[in-house]
C-alpha atoms as a PDB file:
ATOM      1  CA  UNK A   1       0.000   0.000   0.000  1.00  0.00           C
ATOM      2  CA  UNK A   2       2.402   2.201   0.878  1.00  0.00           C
ATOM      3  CA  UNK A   3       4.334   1.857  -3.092  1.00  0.00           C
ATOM      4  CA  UNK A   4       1.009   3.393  -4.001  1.00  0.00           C
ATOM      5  CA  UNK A   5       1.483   5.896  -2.138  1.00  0.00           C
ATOM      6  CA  UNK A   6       4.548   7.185  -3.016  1.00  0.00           C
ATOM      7  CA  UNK A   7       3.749   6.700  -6.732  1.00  0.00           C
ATOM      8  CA  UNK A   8       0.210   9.012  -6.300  1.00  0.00           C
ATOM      9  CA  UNK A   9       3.102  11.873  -4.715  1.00  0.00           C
ATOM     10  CA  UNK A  10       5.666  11.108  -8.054  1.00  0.00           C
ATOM     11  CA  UNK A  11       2.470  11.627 -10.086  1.00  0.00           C
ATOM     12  CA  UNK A  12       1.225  14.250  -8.173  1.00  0.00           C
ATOM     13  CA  UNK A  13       5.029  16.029  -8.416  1.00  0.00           C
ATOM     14  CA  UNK A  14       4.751  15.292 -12.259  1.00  0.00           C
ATOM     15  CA  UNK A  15       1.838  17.495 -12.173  1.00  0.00           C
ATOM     16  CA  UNK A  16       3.490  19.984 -10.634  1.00  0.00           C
ATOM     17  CA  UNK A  17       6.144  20.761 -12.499  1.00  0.00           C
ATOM     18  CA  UNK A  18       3.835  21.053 -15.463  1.00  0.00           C
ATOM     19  CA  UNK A  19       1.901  23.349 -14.267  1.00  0.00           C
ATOM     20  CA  UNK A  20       4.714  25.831 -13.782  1.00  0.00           C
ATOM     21  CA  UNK A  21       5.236  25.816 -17.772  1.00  0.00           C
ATOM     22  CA  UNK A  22       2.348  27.585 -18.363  1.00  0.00           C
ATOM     23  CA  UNK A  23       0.872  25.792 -20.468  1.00  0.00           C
ATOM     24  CA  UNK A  24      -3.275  25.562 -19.635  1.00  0.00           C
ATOM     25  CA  UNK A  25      -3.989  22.339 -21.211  1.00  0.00           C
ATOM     26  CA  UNK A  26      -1.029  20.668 -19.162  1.00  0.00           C
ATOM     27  CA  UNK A  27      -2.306  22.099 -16.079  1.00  0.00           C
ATOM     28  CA  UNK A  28      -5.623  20.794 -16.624  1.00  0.00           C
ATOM     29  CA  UNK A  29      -4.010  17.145 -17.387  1.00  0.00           C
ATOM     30  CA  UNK A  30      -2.047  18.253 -13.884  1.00  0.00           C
ATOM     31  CA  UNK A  31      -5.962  18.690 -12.252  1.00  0.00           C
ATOM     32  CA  UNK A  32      -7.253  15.176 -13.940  1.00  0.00           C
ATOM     33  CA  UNK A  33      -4.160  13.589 -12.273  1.00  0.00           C
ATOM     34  CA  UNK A  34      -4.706  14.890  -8.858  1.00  0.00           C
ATOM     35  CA  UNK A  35      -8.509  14.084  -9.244  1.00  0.00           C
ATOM     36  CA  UNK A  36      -7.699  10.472 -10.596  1.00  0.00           C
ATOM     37  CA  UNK A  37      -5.411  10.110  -7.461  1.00  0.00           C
ATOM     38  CA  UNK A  38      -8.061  11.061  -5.109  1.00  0.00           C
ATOM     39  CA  UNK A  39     -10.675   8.663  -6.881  1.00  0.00           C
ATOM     40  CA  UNK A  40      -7.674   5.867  -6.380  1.00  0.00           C
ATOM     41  CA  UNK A  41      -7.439   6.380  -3.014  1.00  0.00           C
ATOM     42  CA  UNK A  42     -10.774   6.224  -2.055  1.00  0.00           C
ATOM     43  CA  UNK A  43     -11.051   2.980  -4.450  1.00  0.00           C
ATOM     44  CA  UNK A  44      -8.590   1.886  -2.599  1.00  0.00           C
ATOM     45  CA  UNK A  45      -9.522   2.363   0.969  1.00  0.00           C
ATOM     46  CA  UNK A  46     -12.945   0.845  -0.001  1.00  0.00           C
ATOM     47  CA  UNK A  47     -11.141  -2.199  -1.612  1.00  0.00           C
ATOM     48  CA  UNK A  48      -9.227  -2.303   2.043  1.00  0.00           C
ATOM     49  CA  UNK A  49     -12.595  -2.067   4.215  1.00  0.00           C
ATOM     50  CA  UNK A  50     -14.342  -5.201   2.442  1.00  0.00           C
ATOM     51  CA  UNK A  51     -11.331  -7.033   2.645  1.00  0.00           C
ATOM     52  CA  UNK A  52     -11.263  -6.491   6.515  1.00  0.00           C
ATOM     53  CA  UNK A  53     -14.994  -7.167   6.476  1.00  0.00           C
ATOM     54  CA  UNK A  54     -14.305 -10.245   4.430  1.00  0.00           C
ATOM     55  CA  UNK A  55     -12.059 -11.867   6.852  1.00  0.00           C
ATOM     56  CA  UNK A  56     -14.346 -10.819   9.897  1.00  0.00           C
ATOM     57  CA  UNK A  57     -17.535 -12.459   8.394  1.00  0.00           C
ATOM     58  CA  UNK A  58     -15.116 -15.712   7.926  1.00  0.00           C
ATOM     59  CA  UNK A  59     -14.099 -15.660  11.584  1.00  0.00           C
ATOM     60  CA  UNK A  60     -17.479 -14.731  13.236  1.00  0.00           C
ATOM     61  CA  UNK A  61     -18.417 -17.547  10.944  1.00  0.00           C
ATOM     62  CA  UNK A  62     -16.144 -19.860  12.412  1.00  0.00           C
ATOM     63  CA  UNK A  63     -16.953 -18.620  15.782  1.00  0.00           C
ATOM     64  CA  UNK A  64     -20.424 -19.440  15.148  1.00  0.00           C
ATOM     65  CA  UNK A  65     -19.570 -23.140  14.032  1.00  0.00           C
ATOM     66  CA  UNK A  66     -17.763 -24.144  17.015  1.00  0.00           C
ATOM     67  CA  UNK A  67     -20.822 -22.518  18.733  1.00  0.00           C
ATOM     68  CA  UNK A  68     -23.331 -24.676  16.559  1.00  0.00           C
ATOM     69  CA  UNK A  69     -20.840 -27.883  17.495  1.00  0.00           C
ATOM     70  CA  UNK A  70     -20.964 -27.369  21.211  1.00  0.00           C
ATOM     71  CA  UNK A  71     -24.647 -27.299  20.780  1.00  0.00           C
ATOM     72  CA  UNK A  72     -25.382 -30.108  19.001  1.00  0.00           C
ATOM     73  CA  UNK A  73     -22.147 -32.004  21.398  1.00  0.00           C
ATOM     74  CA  UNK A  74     -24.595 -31.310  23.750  1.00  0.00           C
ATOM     75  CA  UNK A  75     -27.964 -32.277  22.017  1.00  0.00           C
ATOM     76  CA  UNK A  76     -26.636 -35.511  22.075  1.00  0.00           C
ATOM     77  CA  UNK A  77     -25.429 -36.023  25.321  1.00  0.00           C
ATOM     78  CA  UNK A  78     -29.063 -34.978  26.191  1.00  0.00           C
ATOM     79  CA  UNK A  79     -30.307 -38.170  23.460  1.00  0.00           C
ATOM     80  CA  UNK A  80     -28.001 -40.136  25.261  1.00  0.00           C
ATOM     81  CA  UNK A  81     -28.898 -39.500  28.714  1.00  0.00           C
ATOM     82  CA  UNK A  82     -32.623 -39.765  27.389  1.00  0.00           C
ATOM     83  CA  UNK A  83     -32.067 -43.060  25.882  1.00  0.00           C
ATOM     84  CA  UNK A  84     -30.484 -44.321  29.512  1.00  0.00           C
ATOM     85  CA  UNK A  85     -33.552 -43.174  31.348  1.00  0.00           C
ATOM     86  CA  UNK A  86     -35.648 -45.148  29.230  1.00  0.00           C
ATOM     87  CA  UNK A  87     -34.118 -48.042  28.944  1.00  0.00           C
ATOM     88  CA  UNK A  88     -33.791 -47.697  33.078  1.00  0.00           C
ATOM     89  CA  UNK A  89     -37.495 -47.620  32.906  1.00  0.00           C
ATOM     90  CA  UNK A  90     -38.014 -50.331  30.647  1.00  0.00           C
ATOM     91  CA  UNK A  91     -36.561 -52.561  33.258  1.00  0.00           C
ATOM     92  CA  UNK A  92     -39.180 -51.370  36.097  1.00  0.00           C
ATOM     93  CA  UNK A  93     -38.955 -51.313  39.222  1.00  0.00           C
ATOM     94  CA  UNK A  94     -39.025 -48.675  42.299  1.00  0.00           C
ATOM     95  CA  UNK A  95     -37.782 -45.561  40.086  1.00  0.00           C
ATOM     96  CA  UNK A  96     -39.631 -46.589  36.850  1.00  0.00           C
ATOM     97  CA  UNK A  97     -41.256 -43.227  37.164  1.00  0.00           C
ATOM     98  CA  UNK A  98     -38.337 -40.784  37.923  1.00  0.00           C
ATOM     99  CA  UNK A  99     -36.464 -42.296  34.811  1.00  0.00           C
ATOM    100  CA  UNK A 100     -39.729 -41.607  32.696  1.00  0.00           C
ATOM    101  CA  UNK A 101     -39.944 -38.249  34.004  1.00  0.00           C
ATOM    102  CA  UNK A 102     -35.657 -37.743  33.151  1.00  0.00           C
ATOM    103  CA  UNK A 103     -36.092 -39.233  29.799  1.00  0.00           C
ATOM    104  CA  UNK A 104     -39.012 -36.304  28.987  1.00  0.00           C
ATOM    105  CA  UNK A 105     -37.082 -33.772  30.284  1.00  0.00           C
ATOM    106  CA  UNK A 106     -34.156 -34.512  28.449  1.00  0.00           C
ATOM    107  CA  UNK A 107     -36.137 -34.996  25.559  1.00  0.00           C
ATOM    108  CA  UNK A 108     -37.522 -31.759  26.019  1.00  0.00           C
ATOM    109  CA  UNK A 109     -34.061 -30.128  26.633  1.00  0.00           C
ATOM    110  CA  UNK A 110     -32.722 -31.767  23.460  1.00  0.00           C
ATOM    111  CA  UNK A 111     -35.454 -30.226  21.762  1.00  0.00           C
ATOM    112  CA  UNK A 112     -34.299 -26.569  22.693  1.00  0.00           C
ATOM    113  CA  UNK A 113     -30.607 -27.214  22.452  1.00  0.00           C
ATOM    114  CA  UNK A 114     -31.375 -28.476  18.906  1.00  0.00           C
ATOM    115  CA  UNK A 115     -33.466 -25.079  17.976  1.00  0.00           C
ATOM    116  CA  UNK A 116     -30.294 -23.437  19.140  1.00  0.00           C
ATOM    117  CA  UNK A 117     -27.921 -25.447  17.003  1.00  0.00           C
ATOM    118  CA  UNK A 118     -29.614 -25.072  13.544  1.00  0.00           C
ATOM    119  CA  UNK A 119     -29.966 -20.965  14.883  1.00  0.00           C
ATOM    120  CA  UNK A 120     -26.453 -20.969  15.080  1.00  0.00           C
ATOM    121  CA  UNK A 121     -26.377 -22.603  11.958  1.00  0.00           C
ATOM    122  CA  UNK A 122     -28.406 -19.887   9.781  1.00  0.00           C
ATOM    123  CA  UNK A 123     -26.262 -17.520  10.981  1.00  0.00           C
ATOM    124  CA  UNK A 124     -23.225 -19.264  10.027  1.00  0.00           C
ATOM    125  CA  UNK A 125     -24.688 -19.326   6.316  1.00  0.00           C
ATOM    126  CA  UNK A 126     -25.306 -15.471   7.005  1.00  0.00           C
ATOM    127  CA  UNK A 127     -21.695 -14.777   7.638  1.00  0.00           C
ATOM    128  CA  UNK A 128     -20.801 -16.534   4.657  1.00  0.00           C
ATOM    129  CA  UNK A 129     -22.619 -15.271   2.077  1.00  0.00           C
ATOM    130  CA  UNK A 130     -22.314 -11.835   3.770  1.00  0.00           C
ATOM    131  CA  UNK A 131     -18.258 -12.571   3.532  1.00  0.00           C
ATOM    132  CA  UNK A 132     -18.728 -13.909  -0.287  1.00  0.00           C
ATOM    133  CA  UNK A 133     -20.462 -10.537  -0.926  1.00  0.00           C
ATOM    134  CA  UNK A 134     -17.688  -8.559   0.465  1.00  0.00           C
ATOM    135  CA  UNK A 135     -15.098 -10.877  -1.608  1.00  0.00           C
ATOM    136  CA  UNK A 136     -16.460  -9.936  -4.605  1.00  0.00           C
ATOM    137  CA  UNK A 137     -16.732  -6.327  -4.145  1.00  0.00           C
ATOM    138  CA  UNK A 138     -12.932  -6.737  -3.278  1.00  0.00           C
ATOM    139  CA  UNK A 139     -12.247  -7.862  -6.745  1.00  0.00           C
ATOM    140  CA  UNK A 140     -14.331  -5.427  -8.260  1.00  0.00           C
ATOM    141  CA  UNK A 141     -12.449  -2.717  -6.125  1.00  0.00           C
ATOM    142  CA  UNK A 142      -8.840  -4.279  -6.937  1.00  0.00           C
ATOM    143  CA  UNK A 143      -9.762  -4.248 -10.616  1.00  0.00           C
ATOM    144  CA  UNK A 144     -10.984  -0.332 -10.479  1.00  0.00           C
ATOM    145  CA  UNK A 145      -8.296   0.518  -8.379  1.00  0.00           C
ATOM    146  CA  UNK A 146      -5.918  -0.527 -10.874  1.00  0.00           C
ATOM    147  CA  UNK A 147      -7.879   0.855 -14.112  1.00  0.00           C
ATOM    148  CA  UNK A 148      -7.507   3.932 -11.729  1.00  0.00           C
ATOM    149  CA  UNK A 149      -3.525   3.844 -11.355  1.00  0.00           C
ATOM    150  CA  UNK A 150      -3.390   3.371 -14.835  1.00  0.00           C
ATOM    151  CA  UNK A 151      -5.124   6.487 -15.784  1.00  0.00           C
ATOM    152  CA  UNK A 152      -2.691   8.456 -13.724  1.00  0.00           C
ATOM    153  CA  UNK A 153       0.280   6.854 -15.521  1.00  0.00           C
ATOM    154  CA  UNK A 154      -1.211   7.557 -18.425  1.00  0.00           C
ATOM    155  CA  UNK A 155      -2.438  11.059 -17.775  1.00  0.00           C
ATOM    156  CA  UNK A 156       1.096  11.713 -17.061  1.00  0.00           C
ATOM    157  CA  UNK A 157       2.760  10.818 -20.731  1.00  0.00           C
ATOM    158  CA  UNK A 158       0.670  14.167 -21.579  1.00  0.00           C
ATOM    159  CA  UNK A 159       3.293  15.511 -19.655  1.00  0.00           C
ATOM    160  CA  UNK A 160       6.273  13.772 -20.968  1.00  0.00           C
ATOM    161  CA  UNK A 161       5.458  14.571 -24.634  1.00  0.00           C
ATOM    162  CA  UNK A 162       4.675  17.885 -23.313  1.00  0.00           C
ATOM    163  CA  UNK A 163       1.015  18.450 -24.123  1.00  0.00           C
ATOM    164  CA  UNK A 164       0.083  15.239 -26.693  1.00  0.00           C
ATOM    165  CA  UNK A 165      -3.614  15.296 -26.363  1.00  0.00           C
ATOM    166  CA  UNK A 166      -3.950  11.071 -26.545  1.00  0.00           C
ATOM    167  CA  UNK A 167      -3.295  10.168 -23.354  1.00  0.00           C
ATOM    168  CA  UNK A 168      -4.794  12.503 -21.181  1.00  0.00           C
ATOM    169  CA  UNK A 169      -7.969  11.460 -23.096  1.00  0.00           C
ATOM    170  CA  UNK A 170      -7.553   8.061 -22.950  1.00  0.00           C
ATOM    171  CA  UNK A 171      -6.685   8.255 -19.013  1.00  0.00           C
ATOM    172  CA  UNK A 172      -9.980  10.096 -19.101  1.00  0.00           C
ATOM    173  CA  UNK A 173     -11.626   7.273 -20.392  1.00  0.00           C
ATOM    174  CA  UNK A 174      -9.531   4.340 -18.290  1.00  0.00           C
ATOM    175  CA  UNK A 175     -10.240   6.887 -15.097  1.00  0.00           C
ATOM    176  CA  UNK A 176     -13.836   6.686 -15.835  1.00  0.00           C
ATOM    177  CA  UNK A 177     -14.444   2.922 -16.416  1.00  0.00           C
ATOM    178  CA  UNK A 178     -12.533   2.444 -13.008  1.00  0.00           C
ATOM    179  CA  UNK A 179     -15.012   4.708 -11.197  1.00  0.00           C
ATOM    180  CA  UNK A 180     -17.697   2.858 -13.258  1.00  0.00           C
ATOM    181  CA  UNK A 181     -16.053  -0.481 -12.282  1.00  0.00           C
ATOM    182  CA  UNK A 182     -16.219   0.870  -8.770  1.00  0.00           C
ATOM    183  CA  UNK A 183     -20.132   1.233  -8.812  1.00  0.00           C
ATOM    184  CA  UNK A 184     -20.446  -1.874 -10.026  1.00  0.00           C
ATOM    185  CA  UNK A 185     -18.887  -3.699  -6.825  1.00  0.00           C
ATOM    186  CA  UNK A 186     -21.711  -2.000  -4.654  1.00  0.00           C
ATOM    187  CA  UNK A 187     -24.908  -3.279  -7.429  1.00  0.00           C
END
């Protein structure tokens, strides 16, 4: 990150110089450079936010599994238990009823611990489409980004050949199909 940087501040000095010739049209390729590097470098911080976002979802995703394991761990050490008390009861005698009555009630409690589980579940498939989403825009981004950079090294071979109109119009264009590229990430 930081050789782009540097390379918006040669660009930028570029500009500079040119516009101390005098010449209006190379100070106005001097302006589309500095606005090309500002449209970079908000491309570019955007690119960086839903690649931290990205990796977030993933872990709260992975968070959420283990969660949604230690749930259903424990849904079946409730079936378990369950099965026990009825096959306590199924032999009879004295406690017959108390095992009945811990076989419901772990029946029961498997019954909520399961809800829980598949909960955890959804929102496990939440934070991973939610982090697919945010990968995507993240190769949108890197592609405008670079479209961006682009521009500004071409925007500044109208300063090298000292005013040739080409390339400052076709940074122009690259500069505008990496803002359009940029859109496109957030449709």
């Amino acid at each position: 990150m930081e050789d782009s940087t540097q390379e918006h501040l040669e660009n930028a000095e570029h500009a500079e110089h040119a516009a101390h010739e005098g010449n209006p049209f190379l100070t106005t390729v001097s302006v589309t450079i500095a606005v090309l590097a500002v449209l970079a470098a908000t491309v570019g911080s955007f690119e960086s936010l839903e690649t931290a976002e990205a990796i977030n979802d993933k872990s709260e995703a992975a968070y959420l599994q283990n969660k949604a394991s230690d749930q259903w761990s424990f849904f079946q050490a409730k079936s378990i238990k369950k099965n026990s008390y009825e096959i306590a009861a199924a032999m009879g005698g004295p406690a017959t009823d108390q095992f009945q009555a811990n076989a419901k009630r772990n029946e029961a409690d498997g019954a909520e611990i399961e809800a829980k589980a598949t909960e955890f579940e959804k929102q496990v498939d939440e934070k991973l489409r939610d982090s697919d989403l945010r990968e995507y825009r993240h190769h949108v981004l890197t592609f405008a980004v670079t479209l961006l950079h682009i521009s500004i090294a071409v925007a500044t071979l109208s300063i090298i050949t000292r005013g040739k109109r080409w390339p400052w119009i076709g940074s122009l264009a690259l500069g505008a199909l990496g803002a359009i590229a940029a859109g496109f990430a957030y449709i």
